[in-house]
C-alpha atoms as a PDB file:
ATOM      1  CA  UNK A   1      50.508 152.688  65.770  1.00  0.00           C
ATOM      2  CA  UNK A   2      46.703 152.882  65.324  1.00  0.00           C
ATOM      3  CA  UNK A   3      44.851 153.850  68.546  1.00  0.00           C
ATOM      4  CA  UNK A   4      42.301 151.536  68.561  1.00  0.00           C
ATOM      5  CA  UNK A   5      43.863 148.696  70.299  1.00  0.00           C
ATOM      6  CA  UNK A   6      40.810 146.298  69.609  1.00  0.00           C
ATOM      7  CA  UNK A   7      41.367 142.506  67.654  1.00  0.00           C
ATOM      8  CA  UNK A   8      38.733 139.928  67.309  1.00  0.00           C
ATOM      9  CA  UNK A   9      38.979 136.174  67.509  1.00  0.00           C
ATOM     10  CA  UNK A  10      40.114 133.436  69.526  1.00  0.00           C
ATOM     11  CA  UNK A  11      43.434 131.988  70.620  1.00  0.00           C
ATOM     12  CA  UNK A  12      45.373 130.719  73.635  1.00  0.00           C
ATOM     13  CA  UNK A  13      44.463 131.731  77.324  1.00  0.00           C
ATOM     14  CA  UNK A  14      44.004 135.245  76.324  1.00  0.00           C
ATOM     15  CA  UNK A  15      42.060 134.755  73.090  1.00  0.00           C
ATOM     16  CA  UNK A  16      44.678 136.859  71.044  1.00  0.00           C
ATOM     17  CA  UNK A  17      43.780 136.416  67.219  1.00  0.00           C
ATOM     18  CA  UNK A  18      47.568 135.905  66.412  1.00  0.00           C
ATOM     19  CA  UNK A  19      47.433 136.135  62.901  1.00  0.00           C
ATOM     20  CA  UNK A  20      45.415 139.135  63.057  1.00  0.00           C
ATOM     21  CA  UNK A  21      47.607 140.885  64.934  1.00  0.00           C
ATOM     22  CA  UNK A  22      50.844 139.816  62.850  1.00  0.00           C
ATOM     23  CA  UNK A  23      48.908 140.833  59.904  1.00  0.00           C
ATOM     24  CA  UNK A  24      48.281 144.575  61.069  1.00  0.00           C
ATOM     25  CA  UNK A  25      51.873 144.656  62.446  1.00  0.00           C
ATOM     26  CA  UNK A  26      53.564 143.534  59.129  1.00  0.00           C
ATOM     27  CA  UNK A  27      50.786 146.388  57.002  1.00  0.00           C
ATOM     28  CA  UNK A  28      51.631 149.119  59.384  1.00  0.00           C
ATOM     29  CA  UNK A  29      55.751 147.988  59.257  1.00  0.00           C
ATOM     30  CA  UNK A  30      56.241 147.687  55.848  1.00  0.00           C
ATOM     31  CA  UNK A  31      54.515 150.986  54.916  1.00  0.00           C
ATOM     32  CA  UNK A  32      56.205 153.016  57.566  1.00  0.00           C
ATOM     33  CA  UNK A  33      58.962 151.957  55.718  1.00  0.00           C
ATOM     34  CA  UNK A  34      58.023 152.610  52.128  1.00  0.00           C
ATOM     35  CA  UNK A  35      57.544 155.592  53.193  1.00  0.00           C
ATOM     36  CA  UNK A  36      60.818 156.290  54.760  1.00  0.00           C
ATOM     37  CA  UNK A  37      62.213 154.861  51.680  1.00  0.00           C
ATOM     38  CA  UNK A  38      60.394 157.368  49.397  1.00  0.00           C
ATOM     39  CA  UNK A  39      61.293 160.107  51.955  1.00  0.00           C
ATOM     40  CA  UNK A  40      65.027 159.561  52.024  1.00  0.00           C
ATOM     41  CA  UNK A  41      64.839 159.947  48.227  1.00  0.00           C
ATOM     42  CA  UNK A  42      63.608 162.734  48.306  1.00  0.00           C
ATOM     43  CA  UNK A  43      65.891 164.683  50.672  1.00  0.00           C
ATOM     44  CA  UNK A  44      68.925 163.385  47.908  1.00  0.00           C
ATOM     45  CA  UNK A  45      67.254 165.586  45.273  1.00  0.00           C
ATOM     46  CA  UNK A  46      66.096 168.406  47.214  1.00  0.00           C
ATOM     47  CA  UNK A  47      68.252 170.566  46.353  1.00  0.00           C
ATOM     48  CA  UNK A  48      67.662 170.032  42.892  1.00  0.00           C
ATOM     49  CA  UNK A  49      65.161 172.765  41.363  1.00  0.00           C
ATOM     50  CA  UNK A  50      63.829 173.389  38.007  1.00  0.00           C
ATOM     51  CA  UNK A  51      64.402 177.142  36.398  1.00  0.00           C
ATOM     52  CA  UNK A  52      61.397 178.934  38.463  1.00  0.00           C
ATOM     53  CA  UNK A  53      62.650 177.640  42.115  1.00  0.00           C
ATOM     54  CA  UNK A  54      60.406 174.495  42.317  1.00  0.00           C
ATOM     55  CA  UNK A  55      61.645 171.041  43.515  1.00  0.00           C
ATOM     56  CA  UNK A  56      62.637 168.497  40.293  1.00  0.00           C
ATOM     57  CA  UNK A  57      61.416 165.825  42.279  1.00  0.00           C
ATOM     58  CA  UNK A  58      58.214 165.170  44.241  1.00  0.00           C
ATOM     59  CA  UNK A  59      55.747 163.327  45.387  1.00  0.00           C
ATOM     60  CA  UNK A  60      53.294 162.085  43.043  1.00  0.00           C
ATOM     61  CA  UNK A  61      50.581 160.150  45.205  1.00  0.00           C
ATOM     62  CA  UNK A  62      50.200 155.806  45.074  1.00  0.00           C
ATOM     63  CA  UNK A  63      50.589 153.269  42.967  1.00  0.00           C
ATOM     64  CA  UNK A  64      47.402 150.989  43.034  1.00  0.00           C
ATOM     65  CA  UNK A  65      47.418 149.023  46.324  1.00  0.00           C
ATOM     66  CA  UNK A  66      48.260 145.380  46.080  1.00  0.00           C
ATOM     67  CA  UNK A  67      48.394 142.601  47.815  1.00  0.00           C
ATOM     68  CA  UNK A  68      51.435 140.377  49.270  1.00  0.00           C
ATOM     69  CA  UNK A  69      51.117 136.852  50.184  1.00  0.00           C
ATOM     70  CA  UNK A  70      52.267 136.005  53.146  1.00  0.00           C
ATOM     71  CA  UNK A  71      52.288 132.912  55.625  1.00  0.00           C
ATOM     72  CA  UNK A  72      49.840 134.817  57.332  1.00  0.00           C
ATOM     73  CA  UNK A  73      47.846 136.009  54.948  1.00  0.00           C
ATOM     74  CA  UNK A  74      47.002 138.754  52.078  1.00  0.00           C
ATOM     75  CA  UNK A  75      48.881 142.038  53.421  1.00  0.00           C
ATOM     76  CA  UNK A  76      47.882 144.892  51.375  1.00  0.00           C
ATOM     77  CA  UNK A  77      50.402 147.558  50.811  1.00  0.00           C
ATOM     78  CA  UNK A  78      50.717 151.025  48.986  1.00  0.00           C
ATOM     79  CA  UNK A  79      53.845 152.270  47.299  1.00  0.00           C
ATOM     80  CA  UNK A  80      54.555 155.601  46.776  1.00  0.00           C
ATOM     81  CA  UNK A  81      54.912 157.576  43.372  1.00  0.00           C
ATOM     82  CA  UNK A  82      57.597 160.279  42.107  1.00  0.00           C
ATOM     83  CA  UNK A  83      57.347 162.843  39.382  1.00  0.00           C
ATOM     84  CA  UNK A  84      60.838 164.102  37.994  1.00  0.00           C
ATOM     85  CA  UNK A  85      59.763 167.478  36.499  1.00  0.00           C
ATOM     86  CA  UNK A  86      63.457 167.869  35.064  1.00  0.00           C
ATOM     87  CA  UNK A  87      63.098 164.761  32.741  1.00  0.00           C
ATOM     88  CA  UNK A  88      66.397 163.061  34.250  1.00  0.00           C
ATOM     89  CA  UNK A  89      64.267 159.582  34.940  1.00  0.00           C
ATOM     90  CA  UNK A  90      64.272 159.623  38.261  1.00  0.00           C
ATOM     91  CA  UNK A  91      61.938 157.152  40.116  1.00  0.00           C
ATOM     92  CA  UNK A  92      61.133 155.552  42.991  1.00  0.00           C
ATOM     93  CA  UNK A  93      61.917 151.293  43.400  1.00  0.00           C
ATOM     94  CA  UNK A  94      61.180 150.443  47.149  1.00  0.00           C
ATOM     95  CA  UNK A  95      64.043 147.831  48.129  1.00  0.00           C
ATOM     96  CA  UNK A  96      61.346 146.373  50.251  1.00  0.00           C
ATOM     97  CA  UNK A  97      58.247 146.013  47.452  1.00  0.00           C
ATOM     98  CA  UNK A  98      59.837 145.864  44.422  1.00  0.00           C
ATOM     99  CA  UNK A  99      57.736 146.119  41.006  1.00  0.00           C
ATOM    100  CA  UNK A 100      55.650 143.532  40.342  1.00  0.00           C
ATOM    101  CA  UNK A 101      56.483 141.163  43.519  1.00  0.00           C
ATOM    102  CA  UNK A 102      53.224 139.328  45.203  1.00  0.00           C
ATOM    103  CA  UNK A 103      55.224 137.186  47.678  1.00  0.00           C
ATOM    104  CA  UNK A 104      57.597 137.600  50.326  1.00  0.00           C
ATOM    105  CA  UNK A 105      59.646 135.706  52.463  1.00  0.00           C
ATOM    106  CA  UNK A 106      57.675 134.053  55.241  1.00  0.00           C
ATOM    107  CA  UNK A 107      56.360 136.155  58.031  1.00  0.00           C
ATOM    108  CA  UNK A 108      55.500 133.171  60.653  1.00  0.00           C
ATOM    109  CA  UNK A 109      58.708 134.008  62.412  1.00  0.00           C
ATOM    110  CA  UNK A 110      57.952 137.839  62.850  1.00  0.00           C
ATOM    111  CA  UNK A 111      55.865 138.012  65.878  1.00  0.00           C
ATOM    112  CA  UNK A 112      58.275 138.014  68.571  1.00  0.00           C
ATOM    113  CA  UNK A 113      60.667 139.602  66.551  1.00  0.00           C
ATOM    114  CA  UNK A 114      58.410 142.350  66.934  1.00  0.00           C
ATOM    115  CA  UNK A 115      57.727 142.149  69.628  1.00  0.00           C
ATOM    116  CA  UNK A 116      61.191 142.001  71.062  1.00  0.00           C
ATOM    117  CA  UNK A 117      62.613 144.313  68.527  1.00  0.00           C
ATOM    118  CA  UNK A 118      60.509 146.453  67.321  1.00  0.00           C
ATOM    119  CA  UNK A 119      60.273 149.986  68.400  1.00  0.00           C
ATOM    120  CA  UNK A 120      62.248 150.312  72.070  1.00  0.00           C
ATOM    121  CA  UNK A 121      65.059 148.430  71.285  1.00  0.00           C
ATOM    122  CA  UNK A 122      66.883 149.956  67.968  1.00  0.00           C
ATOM    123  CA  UNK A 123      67.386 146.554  66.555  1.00  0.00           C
ATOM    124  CA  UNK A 124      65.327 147.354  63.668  1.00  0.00           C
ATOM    125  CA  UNK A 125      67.444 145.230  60.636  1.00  0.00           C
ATOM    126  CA  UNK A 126      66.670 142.108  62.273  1.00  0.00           C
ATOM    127  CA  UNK A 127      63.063 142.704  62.679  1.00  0.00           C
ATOM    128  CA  UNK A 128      62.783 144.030  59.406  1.00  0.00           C
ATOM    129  CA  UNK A 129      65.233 140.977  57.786  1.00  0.00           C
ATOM    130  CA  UNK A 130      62.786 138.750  59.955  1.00  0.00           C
ATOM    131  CA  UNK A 131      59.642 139.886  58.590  1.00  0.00           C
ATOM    132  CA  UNK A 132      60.792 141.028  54.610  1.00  0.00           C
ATOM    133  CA  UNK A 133      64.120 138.780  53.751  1.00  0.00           C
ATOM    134  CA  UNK A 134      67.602 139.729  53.251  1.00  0.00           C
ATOM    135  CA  UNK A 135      66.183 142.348  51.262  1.00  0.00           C
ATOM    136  CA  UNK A 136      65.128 144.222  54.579  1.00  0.00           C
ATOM    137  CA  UNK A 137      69.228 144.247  55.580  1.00  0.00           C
ATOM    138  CA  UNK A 138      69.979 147.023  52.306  1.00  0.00           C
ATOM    139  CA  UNK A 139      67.860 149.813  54.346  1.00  0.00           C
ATOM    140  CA  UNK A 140      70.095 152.474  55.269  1.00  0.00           C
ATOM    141  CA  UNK A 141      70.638 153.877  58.113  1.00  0.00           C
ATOM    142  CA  UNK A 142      68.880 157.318  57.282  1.00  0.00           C
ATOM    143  CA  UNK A 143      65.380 155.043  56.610  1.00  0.00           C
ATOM    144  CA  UNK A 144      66.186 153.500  60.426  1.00  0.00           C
ATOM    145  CA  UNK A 145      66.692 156.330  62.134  1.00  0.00           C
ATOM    146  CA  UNK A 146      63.426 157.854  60.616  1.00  0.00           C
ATOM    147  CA  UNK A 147      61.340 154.827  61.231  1.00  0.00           C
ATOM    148  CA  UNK A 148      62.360 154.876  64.985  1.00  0.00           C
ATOM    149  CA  UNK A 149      61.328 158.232  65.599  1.00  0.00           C
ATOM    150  CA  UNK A 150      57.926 157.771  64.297  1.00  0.00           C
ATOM    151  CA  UNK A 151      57.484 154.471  65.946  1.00  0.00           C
ATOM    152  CA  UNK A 152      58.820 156.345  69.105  1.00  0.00           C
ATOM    153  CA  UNK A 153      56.338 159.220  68.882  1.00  0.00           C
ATOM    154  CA  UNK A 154      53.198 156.716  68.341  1.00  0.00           C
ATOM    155  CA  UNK A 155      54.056 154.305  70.926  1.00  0.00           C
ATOM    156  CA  UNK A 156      54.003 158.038  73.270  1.00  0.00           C
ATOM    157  CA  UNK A 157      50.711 159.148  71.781  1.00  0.00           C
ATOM    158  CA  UNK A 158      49.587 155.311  72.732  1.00  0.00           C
ATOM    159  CA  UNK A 159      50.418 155.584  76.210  1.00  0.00           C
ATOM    160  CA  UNK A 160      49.146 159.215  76.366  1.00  0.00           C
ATOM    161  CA  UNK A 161      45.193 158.360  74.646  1.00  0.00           C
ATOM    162  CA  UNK A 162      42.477 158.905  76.788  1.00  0.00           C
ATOM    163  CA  UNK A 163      40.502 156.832  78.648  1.00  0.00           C
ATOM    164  CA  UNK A 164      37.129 158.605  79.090  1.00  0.00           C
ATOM    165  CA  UNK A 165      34.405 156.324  78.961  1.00  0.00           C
ATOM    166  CA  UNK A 166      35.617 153.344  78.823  1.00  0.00           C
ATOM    167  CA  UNK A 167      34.238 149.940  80.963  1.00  0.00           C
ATOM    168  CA  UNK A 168      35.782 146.670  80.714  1.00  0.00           C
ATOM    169  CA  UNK A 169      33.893 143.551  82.025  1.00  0.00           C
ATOM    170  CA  UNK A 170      36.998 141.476  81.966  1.00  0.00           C
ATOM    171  CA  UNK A 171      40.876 142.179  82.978  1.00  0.00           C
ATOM    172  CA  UNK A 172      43.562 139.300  82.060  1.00  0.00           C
ATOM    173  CA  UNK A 173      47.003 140.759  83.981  1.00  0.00           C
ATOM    174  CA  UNK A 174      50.887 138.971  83.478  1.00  0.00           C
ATOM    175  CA  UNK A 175      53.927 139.763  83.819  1.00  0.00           C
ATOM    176  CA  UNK A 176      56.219 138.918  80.128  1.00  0.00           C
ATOM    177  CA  UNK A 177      59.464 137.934  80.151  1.00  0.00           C
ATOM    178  CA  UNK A 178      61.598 138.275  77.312  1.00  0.00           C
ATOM    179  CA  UNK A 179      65.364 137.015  76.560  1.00  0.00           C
ATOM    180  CA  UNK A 180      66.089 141.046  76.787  1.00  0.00           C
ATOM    181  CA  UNK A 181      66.977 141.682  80.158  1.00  0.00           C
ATOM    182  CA  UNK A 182      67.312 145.226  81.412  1.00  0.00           C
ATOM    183  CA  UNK A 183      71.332 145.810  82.399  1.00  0.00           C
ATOM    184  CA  UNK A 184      70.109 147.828  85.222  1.00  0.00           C
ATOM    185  CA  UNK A 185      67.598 144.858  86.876  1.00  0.00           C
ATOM    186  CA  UNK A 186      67.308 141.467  85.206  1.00  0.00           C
ATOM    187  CA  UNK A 187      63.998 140.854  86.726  1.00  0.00           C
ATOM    188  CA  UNK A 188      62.234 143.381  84.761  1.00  0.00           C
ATOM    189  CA  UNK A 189      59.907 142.213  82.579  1.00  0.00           C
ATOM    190  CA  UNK A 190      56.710 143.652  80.066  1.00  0.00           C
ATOM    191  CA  UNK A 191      53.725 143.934  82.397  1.00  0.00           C
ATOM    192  CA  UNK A 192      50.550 143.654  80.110  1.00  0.00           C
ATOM    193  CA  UNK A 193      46.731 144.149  81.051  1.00  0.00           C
ATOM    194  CA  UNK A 194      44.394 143.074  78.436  1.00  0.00           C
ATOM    195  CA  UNK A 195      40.801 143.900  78.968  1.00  0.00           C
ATOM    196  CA  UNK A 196      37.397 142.845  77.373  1.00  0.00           C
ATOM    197  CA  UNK A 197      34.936 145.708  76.904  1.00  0.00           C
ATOM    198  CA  UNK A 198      31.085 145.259  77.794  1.00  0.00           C
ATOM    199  CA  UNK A 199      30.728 144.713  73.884  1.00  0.00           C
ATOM    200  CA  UNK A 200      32.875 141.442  74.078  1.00  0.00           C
ATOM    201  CA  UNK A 201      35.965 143.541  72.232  1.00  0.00           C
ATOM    202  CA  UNK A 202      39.498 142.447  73.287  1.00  0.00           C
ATOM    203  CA  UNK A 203      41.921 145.381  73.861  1.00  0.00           C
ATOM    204  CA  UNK A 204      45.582 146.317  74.971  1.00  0.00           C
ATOM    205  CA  UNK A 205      45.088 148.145  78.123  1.00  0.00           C
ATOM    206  CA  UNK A 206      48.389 148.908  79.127  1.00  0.00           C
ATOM    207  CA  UNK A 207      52.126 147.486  78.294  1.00  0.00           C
ATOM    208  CA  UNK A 208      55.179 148.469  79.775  1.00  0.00           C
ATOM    209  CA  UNK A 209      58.632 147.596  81.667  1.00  0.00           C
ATOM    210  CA  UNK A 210      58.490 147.193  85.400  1.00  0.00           C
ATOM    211  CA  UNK A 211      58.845 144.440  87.968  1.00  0.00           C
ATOM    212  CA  UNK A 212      55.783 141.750  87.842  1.00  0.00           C
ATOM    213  CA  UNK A 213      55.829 140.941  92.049  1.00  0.00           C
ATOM    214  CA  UNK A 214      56.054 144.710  92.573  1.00  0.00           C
ATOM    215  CA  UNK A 215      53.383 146.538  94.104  1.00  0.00           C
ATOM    216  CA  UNK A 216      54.683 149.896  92.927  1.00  0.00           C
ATOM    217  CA  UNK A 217      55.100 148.842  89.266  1.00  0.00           C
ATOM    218  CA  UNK A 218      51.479 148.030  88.773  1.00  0.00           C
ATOM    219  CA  UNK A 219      50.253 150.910  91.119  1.00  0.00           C
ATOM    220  CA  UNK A 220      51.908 153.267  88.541  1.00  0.00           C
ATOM    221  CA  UNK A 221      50.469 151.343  85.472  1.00  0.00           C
ATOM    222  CA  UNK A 222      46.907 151.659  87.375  1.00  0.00           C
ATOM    223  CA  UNK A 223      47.139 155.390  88.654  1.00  0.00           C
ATOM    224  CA  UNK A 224      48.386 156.018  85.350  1.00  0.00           C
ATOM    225  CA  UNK A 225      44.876 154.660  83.831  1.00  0.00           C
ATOM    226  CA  UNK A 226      42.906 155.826  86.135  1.00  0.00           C
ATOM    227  CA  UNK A 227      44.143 159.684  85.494  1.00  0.00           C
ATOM    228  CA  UNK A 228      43.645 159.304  81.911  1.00  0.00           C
ATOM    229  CA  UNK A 229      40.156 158.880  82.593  1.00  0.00           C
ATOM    230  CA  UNK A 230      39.548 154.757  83.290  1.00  0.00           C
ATOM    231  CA  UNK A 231      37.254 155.866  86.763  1.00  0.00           C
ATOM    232  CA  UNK A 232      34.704 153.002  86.263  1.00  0.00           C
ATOM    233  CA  UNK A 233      36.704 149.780  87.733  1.00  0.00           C
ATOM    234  CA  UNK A 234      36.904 146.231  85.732  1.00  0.00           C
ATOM    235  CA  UNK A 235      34.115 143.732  87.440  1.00  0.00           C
ATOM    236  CA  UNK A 236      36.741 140.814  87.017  1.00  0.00           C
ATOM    237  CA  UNK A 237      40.507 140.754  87.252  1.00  0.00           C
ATOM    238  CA  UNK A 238      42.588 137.382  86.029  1.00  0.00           C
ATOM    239  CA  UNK A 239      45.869 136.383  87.053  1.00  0.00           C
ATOM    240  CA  UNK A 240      48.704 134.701  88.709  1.00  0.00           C
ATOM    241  CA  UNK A 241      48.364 134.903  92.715  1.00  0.00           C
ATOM    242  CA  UNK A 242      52.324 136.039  92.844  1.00  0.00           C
ATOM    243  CA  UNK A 243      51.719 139.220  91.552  1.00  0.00           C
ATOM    244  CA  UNK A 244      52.224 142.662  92.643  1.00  0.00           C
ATOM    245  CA  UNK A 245      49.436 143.539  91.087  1.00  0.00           C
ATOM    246  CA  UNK A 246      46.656 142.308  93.306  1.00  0.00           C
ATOM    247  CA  UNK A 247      47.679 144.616  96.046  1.00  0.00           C
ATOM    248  CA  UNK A 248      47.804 147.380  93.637  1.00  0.00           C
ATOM    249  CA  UNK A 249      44.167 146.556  92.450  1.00  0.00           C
ATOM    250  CA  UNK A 250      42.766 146.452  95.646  1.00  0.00           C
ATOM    251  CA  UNK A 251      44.249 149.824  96.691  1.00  0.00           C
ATOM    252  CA  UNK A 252      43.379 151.447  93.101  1.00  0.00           C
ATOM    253  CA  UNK A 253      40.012 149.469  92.211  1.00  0.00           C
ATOM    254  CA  UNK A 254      38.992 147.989  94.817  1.00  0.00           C
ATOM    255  CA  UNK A 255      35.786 146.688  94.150  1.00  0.00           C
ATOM    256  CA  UNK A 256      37.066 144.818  91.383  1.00  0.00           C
ATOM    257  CA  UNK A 257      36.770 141.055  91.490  1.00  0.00           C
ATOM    258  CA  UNK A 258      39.395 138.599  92.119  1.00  0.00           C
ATOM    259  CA  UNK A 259      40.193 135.276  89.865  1.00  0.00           C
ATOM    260  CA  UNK A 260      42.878 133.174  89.677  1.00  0.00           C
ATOM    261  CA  UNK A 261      44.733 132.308  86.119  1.00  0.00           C
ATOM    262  CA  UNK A 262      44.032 128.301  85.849  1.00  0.00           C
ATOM    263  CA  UNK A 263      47.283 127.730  83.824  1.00  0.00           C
ATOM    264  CA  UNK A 264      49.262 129.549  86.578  1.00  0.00           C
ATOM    265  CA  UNK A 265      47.403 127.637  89.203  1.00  0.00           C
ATOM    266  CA  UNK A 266      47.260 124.103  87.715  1.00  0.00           C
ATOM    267  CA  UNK A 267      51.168 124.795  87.331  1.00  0.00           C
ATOM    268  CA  UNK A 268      51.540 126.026  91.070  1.00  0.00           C
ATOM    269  CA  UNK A 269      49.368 123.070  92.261  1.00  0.00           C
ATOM    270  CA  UNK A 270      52.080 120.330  90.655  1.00  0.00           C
ATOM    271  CA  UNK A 271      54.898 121.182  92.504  1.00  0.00           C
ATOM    272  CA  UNK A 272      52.741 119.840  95.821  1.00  0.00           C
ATOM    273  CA  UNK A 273      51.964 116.148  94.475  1.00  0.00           C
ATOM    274  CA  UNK A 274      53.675 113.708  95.040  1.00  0.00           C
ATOM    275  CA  UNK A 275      56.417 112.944  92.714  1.00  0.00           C
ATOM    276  CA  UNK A 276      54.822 109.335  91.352  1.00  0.00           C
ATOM    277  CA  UNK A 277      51.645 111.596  90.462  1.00  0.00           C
ATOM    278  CA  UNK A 278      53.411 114.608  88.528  1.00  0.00           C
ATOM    279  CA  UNK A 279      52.887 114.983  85.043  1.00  0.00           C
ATOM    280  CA  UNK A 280      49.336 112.815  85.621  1.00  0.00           C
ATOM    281  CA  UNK A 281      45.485 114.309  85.387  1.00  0.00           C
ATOM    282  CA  UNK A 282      44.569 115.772  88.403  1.00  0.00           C
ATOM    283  CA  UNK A 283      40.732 115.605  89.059  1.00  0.00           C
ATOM    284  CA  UNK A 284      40.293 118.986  90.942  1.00  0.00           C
ATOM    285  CA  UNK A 285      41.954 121.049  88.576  1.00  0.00           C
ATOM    286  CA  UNK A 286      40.157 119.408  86.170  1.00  0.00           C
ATOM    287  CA  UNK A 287      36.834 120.746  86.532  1.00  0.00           C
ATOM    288  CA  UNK A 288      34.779 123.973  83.966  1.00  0.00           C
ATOM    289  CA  UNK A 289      34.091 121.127  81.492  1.00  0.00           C
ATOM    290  CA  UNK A 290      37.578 119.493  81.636  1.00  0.00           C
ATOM    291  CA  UNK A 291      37.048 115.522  80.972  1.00  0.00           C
ATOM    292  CA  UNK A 292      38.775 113.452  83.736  1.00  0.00           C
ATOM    293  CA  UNK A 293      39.782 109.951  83.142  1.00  0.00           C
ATOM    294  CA  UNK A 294      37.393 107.425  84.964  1.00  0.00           C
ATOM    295  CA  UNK A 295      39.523 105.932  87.266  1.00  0.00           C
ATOM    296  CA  UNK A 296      40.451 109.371  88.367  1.00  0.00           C
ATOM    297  CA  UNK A 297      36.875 110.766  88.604  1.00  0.00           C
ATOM    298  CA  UNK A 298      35.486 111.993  92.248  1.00  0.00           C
ATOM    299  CA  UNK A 299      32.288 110.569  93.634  1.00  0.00           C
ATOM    300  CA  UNK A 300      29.715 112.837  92.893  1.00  0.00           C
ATOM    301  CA  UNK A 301      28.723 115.529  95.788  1.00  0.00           C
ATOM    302  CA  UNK A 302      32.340 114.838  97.383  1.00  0.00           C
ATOM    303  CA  UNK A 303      34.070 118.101  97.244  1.00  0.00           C
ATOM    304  CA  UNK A 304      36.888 118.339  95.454  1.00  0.00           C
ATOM    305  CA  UNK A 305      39.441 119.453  97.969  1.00  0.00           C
ATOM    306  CA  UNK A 306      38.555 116.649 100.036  1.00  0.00           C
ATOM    307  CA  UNK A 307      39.821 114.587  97.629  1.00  0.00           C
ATOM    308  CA  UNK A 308      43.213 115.419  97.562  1.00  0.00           C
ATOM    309  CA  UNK A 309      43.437 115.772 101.616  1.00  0.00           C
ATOM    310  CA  UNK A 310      43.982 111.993 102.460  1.00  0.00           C
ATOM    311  CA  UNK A 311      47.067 111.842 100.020  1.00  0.00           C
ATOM    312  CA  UNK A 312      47.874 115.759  99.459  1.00  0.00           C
ATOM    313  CA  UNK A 313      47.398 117.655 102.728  1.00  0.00           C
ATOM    314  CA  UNK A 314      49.958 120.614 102.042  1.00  0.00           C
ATOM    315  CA  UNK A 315      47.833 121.381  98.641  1.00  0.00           C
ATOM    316  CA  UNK A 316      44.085 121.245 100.429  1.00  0.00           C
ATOM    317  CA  UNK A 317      45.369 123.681 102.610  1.00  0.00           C
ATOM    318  CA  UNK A 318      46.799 126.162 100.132  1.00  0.00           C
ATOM    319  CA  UNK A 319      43.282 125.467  98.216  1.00  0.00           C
ATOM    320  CA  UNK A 320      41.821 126.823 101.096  1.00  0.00           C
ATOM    321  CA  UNK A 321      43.853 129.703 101.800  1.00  0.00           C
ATOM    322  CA  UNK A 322      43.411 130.729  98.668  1.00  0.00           C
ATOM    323  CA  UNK A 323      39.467 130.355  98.242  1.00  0.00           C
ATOM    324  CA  UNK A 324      40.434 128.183  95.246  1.00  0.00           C
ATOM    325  CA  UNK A 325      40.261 124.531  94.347  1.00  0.00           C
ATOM    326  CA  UNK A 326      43.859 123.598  93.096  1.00  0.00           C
END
């Protein structure tokens, strides 16, 4: 796991460059495991040595790096060499990248796999057979075990970097659920902060297990950034009003600006209309450059939670409560 947590591009609320990010993850998952491959191999023939004490079989640095085309994209890769200084032919085939192979299976599917699977819960064959083909199922469990330790030990050196200068215009905050469910508490879920720097650069802030309408869960998270050196406060937080995580910001940042997630609002807002107008284009939630169809479209200078009072009182209120429209 690299430790710049930066990715470019544009897609869905949080402007995640999908494909980007599936193409690093596949790179950095089917090396690791080349090179547990390569490793295993040579712990077999350690203990083989030539007449003066030295190992028969070592390393012998990288085949020329080549591409594999994927649904995603090029994803370059590196395969290690051997030298067998005893002359007994023995060399290194990676189950994963054999010779001469520019294709693999399609990756399209990988994402949550990996996202699910990957390094915390030990289900690494079907993330690797996800992402690679049946081929991925032959690893044993030696190249596993080793590829979970390392994944273990940069996913602590992630949550350990440091923070020291950093400033973020822009905070996006959600609690992820997953079809794992903790045996412990079902509710717990993957609470993820994504921030924007003042360059425009989109980073993972923070990502890990708690409860998403606990205060304590995100006051950890927060504490936790702020000690590792994240003193100068966001200028805009985004995110669903049911969140523990308001309180949390308020009592850890507090000067840091308030905004609520449209999607989770818009979605809130439906479940107050009337059931003949559900699933229909609602005008105030409609506004920032949304189109609204003409027969729906507010007078001009009326304001918009006005609109909704004659017919919608219970929503014009929350509006209000809320300092939002919708």
């Amino acid at each position: 796991m690299q430790e710049s947590t930066g990715f470019d591009g544009g897609m869905g609320e949080l402007g995640l460059n999908i494909e980007g990010l599936l193409r690093r993850s596949a790179r950095q998952l089917i090396q690791q495991a080349i090179e547990g491959e390569v490793q295993v191999l040579l712990e077999e023939y350690a203990a083989v040595r030539m007449v003066d004490g030295r190992r028969a079989v070592v390393r012998n640095g990288y085949l020329p790096e080549r591409e594999i085309l994927t649904a995603v994209g090029p994803v370059p890769v590196q395969v290690p060499k051997v030298r067998d200084r005893s002359g007994s032919g023995v060399v290194f085939r990676s189950s994963l990248v054999p010779p001469y192979v520019r294709k693999s299976r399609t990756v399209a599917a990988a994402l949550p796999w990996l996202y699910l699977h990957g390094v915390s819960s030990g289900r690494m064959h079907e993330a690797l057979s996800v992402l690679l083909g049946e081929e991925a199922k032959g690893l044993s469990p030696a190249v596993l075990g080793r590829l979970k330790v390392e994944w273990a030990q940069e996913h602590a050196q992630w949550q350990r970097r440091s923070l020291q200068g950093k400033r973020y215009a822009y905070w996006w905050a959600d609690g992820v659920y997953t079809q794992l469910r903790a045996e412990d508490d079902p509710r717990m879920c993957l609470l993820v902060i994504i921030g924007v720097t003042a360059e425009g650069k989109k980073e993972v802030v923070a990502v890990t297990d708690g409860l998403r309408e606990s205060k304590a869960s995100w006051l950890e998270i927060l504490r936790d950034l702020r000690d590792r050196g994240l003193q100068e406060a966001p200028l805009l937080a985004i995110g669903d009003g049911a969140m523990g995580f308001w309180a949390a910001l308020d009592e850890i940042y507090p000067q840091t600006r308030h905004q609520r997630c449209w999607v989770h609002k818009t979605a809130t807002s439906s479940t107050s209309y009337r059931s003949a107008f559900r699933g229909k284009p609602r005008p105030p939630c409609r506004r920032s450059g949304w189109p609204t169809p003409v027969k729906l479209r507010r007078k001009p200078g009326k304001p918009s939670c006005g609109t909704t009072r004659p017919n919608i009182p219970e929503r014009s209120q929350s509006s209000r409560r809320t300092g939002t429209c919708c």
